[in-house]
PDB file of N, CA and C in Angstrom:
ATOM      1  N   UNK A   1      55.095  84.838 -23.499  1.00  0.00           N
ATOM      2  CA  UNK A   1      54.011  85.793 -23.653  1.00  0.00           C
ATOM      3  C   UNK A   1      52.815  85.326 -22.807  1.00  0.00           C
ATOM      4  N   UNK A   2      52.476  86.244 -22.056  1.00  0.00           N
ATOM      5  CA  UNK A   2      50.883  85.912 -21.130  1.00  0.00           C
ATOM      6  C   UNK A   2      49.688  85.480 -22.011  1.00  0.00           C
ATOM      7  N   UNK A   3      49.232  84.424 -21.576  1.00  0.00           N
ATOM      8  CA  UNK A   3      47.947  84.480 -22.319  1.00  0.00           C
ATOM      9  C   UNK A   3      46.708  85.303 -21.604  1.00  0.00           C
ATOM     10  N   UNK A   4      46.550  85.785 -20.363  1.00  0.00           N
ATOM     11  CA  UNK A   4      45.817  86.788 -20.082  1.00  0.00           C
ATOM     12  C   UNK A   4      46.101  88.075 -19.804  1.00  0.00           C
ATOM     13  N   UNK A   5      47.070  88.593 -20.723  1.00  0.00           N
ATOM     14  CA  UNK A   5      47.322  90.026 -20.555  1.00  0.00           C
ATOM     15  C   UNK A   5      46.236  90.824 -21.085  1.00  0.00           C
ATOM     16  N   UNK A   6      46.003  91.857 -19.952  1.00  0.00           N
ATOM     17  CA  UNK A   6      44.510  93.071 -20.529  1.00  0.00           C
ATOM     18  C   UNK A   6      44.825  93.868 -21.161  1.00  0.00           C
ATOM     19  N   UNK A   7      43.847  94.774 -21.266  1.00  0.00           N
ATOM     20  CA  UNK A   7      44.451  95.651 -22.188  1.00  0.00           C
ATOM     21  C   UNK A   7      44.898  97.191 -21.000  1.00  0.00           C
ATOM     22  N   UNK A   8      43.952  96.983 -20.253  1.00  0.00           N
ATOM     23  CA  UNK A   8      44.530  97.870 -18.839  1.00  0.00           C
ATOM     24  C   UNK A   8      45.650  97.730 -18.458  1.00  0.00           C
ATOM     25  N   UNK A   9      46.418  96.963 -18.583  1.00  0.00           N
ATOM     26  CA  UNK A   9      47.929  96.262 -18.341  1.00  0.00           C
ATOM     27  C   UNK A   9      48.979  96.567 -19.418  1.00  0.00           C
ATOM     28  N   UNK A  10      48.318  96.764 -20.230  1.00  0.00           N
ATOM     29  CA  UNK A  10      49.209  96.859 -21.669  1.00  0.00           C
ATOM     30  C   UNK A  10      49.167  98.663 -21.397  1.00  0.00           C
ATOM     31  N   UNK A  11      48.059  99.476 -21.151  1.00  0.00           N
ATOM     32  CA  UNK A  11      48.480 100.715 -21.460  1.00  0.00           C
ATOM     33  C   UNK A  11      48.970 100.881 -20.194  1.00  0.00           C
ATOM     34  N   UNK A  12      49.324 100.627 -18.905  1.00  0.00           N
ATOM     35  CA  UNK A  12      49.911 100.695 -17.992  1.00  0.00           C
ATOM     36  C   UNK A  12      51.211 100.372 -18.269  1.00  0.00           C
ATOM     37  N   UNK A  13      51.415  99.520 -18.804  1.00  0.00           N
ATOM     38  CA  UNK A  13      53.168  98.829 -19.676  1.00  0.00           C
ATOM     39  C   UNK A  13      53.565  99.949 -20.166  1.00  0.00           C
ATOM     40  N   UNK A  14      53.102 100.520 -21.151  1.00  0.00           N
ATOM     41  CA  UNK A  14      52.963 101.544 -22.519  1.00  0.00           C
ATOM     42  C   UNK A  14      53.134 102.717 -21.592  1.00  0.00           C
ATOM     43  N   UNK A  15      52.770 102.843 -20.734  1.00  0.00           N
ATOM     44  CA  UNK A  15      52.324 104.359 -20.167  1.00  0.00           C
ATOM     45  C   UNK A  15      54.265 104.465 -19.308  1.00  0.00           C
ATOM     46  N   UNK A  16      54.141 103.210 -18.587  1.00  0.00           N
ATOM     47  CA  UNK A  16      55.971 103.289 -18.301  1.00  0.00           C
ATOM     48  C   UNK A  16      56.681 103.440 -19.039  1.00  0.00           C
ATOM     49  N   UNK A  17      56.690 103.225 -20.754  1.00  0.00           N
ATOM     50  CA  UNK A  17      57.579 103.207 -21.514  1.00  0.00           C
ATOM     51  C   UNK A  17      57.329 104.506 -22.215  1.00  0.00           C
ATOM     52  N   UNK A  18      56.877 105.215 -21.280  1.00  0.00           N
ATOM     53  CA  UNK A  18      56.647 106.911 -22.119  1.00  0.00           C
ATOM     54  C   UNK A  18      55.337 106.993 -23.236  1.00  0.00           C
ATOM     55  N   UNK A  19      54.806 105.635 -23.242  1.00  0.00           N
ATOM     56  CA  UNK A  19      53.688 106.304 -24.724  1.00  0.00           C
ATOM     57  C   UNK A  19      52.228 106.541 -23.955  1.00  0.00           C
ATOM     58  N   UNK A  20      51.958 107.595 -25.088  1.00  0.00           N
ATOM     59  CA  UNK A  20      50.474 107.583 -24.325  1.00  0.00           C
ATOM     60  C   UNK A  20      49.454 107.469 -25.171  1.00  0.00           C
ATOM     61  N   UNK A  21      48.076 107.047 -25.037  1.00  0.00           N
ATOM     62  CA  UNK A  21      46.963 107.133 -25.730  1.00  0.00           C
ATOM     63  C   UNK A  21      46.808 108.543 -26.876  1.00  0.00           C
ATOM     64  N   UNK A  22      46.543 107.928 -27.733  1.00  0.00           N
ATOM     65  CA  UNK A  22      45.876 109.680 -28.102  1.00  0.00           C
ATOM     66  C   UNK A  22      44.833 108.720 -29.311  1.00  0.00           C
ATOM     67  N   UNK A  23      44.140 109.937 -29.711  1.00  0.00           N
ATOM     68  CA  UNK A  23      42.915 109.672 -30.344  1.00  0.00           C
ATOM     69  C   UNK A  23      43.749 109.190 -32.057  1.00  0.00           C
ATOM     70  N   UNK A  24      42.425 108.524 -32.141  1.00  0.00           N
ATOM     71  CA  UNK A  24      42.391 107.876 -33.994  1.00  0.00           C
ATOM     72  C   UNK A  24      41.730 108.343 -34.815  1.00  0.00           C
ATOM     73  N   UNK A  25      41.148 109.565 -34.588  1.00  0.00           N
ATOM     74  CA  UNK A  25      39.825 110.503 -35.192  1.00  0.00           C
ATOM     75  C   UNK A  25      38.393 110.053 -34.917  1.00  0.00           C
ATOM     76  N   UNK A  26      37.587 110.847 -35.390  1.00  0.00           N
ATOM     77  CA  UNK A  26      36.314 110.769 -35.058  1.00  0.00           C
ATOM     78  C   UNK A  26      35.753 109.339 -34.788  1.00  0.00           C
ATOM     79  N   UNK A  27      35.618 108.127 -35.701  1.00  0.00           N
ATOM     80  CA  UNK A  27      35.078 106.782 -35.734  1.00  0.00           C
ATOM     81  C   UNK A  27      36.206 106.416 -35.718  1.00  0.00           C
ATOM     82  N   UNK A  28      36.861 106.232 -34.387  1.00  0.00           N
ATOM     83  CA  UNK A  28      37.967 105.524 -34.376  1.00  0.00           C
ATOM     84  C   UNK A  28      37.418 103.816 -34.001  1.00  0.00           C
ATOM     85  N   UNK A  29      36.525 104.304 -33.172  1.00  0.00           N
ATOM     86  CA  UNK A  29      35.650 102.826 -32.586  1.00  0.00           C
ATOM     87  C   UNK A  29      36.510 101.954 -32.034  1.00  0.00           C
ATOM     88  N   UNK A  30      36.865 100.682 -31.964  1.00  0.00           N
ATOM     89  CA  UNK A  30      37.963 100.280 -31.053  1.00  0.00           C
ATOM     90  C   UNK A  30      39.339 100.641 -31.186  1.00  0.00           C
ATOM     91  N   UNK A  31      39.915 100.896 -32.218  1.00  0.00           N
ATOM     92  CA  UNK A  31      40.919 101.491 -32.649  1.00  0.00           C
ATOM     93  C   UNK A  31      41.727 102.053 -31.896  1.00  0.00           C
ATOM     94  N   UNK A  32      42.973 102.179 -31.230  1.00  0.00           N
ATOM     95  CA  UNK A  32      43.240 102.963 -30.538  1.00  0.00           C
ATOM     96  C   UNK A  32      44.865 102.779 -30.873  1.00  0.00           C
ATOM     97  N   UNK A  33      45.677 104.010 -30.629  1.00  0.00           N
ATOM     98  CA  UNK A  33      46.887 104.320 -31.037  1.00  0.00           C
ATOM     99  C   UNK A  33      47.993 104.997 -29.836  1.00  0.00           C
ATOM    100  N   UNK A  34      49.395 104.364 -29.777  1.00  0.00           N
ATOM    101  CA  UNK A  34      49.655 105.022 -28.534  1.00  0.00           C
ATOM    102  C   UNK A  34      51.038 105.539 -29.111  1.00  0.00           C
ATOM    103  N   UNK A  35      51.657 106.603 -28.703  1.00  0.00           N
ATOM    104  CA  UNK A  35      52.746 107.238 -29.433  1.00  0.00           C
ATOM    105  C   UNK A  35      53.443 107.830 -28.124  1.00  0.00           C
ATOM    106  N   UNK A  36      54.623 107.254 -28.713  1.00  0.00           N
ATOM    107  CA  UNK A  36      55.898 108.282 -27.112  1.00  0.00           C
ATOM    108  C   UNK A  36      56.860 109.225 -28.164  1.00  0.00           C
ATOM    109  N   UNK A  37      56.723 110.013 -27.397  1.00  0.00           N
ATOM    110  CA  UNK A  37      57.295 111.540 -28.074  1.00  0.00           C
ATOM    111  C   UNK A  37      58.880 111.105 -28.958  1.00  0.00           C
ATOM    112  N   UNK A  38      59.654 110.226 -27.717  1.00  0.00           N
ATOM    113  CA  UNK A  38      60.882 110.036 -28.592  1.00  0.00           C
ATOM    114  C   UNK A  38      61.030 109.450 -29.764  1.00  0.00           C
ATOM    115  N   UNK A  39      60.095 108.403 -29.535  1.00  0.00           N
ATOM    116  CA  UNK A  39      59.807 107.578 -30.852  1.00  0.00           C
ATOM    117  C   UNK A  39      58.792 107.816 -31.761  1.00  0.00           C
ATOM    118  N   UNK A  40      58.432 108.858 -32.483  1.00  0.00           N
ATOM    119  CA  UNK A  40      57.262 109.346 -33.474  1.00  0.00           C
ATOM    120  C   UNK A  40      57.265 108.278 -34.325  1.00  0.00           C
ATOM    121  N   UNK A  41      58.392 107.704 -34.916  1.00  0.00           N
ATOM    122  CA  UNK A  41      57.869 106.962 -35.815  1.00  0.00           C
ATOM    123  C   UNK A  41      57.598 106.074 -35.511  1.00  0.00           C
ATOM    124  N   UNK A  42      57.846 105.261 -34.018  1.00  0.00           N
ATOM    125  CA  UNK A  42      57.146 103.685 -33.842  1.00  0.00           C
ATOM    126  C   UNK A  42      55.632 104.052 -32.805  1.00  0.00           C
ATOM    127  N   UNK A  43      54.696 104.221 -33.524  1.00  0.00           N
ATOM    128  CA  UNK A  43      53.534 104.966 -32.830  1.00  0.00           C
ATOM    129  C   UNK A  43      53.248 102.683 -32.382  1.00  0.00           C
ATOM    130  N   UNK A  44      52.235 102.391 -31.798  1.00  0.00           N
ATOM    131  CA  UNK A  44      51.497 101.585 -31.218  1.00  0.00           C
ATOM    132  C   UNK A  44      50.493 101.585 -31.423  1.00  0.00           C
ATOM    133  N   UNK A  45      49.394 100.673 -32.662  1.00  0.00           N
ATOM    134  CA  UNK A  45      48.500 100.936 -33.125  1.00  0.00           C
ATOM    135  C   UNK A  45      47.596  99.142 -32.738  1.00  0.00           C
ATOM    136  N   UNK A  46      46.291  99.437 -32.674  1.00  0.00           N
ATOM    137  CA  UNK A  46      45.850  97.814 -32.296  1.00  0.00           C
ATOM    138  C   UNK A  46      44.105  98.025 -32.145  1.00  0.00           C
ATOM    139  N   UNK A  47      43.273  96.941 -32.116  1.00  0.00           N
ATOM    140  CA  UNK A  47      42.228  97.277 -31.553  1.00  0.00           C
ATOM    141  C   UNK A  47      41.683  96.489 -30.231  1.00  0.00           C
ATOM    142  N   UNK A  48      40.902  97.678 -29.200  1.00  0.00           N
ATOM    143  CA  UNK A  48      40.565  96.749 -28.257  1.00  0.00           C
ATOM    144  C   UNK A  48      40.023  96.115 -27.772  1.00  0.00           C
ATOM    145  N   UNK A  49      40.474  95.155 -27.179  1.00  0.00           N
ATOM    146  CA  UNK A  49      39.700  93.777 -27.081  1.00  0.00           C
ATOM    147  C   UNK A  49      37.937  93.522 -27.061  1.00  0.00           C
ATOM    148  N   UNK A  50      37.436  93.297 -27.529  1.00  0.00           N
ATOM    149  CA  UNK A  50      36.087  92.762 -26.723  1.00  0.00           C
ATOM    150  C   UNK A  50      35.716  91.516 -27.574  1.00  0.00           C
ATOM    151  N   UNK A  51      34.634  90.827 -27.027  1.00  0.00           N
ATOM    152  CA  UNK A  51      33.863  91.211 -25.409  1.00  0.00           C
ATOM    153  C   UNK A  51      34.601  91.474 -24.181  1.00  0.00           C
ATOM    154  N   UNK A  52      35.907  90.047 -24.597  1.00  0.00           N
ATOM    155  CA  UNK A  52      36.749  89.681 -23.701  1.00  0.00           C
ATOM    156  C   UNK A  52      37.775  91.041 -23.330  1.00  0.00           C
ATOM    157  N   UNK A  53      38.436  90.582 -22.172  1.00  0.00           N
ATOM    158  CA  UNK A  53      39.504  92.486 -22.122  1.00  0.00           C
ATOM    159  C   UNK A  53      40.952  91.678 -22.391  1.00  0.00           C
ATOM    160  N   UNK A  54      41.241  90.231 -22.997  1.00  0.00           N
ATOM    161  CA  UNK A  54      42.269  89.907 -23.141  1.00  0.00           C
ATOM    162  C   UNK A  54      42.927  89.933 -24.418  1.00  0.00           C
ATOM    163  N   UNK A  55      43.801  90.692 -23.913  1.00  0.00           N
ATOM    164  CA  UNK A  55      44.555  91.024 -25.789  1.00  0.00           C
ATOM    165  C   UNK A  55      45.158  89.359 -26.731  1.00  0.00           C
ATOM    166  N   UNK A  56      44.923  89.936 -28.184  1.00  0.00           N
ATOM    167  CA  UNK A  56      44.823  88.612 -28.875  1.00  0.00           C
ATOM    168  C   UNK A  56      46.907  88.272 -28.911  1.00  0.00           C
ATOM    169  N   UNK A  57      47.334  87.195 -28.675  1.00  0.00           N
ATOM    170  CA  UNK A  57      48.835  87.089 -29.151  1.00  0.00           C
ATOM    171  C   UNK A  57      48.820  87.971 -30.186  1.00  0.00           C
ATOM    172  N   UNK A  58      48.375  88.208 -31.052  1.00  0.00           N
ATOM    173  CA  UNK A  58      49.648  89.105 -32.178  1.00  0.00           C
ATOM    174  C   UNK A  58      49.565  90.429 -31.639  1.00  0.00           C
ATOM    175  N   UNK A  59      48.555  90.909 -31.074  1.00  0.00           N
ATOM    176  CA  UNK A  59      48.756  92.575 -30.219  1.00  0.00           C
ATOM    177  C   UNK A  59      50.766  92.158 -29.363  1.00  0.00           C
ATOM    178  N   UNK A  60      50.320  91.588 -28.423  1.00  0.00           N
ATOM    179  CA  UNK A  60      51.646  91.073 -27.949  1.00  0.00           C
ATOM    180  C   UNK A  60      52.605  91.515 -28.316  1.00  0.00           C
ATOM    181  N   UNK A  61      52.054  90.808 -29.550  1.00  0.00           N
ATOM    182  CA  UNK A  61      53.724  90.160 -30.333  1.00  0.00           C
ATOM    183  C   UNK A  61      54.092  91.949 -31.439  1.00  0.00           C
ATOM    184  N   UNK A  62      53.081  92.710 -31.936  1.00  0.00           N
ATOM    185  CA  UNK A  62      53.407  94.141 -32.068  1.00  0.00           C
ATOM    186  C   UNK A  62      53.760  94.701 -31.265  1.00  0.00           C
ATOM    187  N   UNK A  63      53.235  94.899 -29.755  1.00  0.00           N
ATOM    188  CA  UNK A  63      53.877  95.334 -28.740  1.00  0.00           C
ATOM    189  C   UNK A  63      55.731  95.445 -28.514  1.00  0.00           C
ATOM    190  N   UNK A  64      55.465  94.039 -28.241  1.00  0.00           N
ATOM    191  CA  UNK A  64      56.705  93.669 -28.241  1.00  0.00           C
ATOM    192  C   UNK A  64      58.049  94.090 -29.319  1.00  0.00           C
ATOM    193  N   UNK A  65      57.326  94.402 -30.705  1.00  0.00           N
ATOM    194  CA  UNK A  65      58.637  94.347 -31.413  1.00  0.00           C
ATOM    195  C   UNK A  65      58.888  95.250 -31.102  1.00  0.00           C
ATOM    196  N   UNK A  66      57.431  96.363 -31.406  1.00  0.00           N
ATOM    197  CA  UNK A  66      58.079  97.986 -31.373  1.00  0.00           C
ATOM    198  C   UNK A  66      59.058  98.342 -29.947  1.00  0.00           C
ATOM    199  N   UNK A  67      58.329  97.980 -29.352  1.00  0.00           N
ATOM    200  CA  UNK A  67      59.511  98.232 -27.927  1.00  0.00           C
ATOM    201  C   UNK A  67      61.097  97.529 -28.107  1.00  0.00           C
ATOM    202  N   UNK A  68      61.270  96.426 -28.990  1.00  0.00           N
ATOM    203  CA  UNK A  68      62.634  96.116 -29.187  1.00  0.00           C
ATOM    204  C   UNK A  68      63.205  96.866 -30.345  1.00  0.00           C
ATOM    205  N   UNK A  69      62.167  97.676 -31.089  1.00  0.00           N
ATOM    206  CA  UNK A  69      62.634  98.409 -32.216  1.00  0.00           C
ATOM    207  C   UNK A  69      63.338  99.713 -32.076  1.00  0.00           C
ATOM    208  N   UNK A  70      62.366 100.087 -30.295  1.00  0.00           N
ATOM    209  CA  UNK A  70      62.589 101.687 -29.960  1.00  0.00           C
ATOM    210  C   UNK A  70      64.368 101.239 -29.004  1.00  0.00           C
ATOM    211  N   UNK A  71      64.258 100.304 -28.698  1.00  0.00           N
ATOM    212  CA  UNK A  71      65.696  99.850 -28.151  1.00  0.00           C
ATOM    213  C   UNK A  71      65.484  99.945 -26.331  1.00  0.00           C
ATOM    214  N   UNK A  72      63.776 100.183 -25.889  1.00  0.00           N
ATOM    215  CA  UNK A  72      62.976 100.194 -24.900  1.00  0.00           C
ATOM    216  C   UNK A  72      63.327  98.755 -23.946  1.00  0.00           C
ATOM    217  N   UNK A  73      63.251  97.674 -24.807  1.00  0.00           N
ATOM    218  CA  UNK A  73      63.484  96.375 -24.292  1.00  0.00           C
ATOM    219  C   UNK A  73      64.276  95.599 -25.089  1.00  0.00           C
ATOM    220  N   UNK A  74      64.801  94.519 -24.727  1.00  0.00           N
ATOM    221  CA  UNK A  74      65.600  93.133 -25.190  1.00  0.00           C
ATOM    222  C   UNK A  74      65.081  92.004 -25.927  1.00  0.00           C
ATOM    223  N   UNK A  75      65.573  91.923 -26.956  1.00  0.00           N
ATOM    224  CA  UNK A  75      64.919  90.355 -27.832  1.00  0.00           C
ATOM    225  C   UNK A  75      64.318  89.408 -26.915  1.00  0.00           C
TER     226      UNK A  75
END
C-alpha cells in the first residue's frame, strides 16, 4: 500500500473502476461517497483528506476490499 496516495489518485483509480462521485446531502462536508452502477451495494464511502491530500491507510485498506469484494481486483 502507498504511503502517499492522494485523494486525486484514488478518484482517478475509482473513476477506472466505473464508480463515480455523487453527493452525501446537504452538510456532507468532507464526506464523500462513490458508487458504480454494477455494484449498488458496495458504494465507497470515506472522508477527505486534510490539511494534508494524503489518504489515511485504512481509506486504502476500504478501498481495497470493496474492489476485491466487487471481484474488480485480486487479494
Amino acid at each position: 500500500m502507498p504511503k502517499d496516495f492522494t485523494y486525486e489518485e484514488a478518484t482517478k483509480l475509482l473513476k477506472d473502476f466505473g464508480y463515480s462521485e455523487v453527493p452525501t446531502g446537504k452538510t456532507g462536508g468532507s464526506r464523500v461517497r462513490f458508487l458504480n452502477k454494477q455494484f449498488p451495494e458496495y458504494p465507497i464511502k470515506f472522508h477527505k483528506p486534510h490539511p494534508e491530500n494524503r489518504l489515511k491507510p485504512y481509506v486504502l485498506a476500504i478501498i481495497k476490499t470493496t474492489l476485491i469484494d466487487c471481484g474488480l481486483i485480486d487479494d
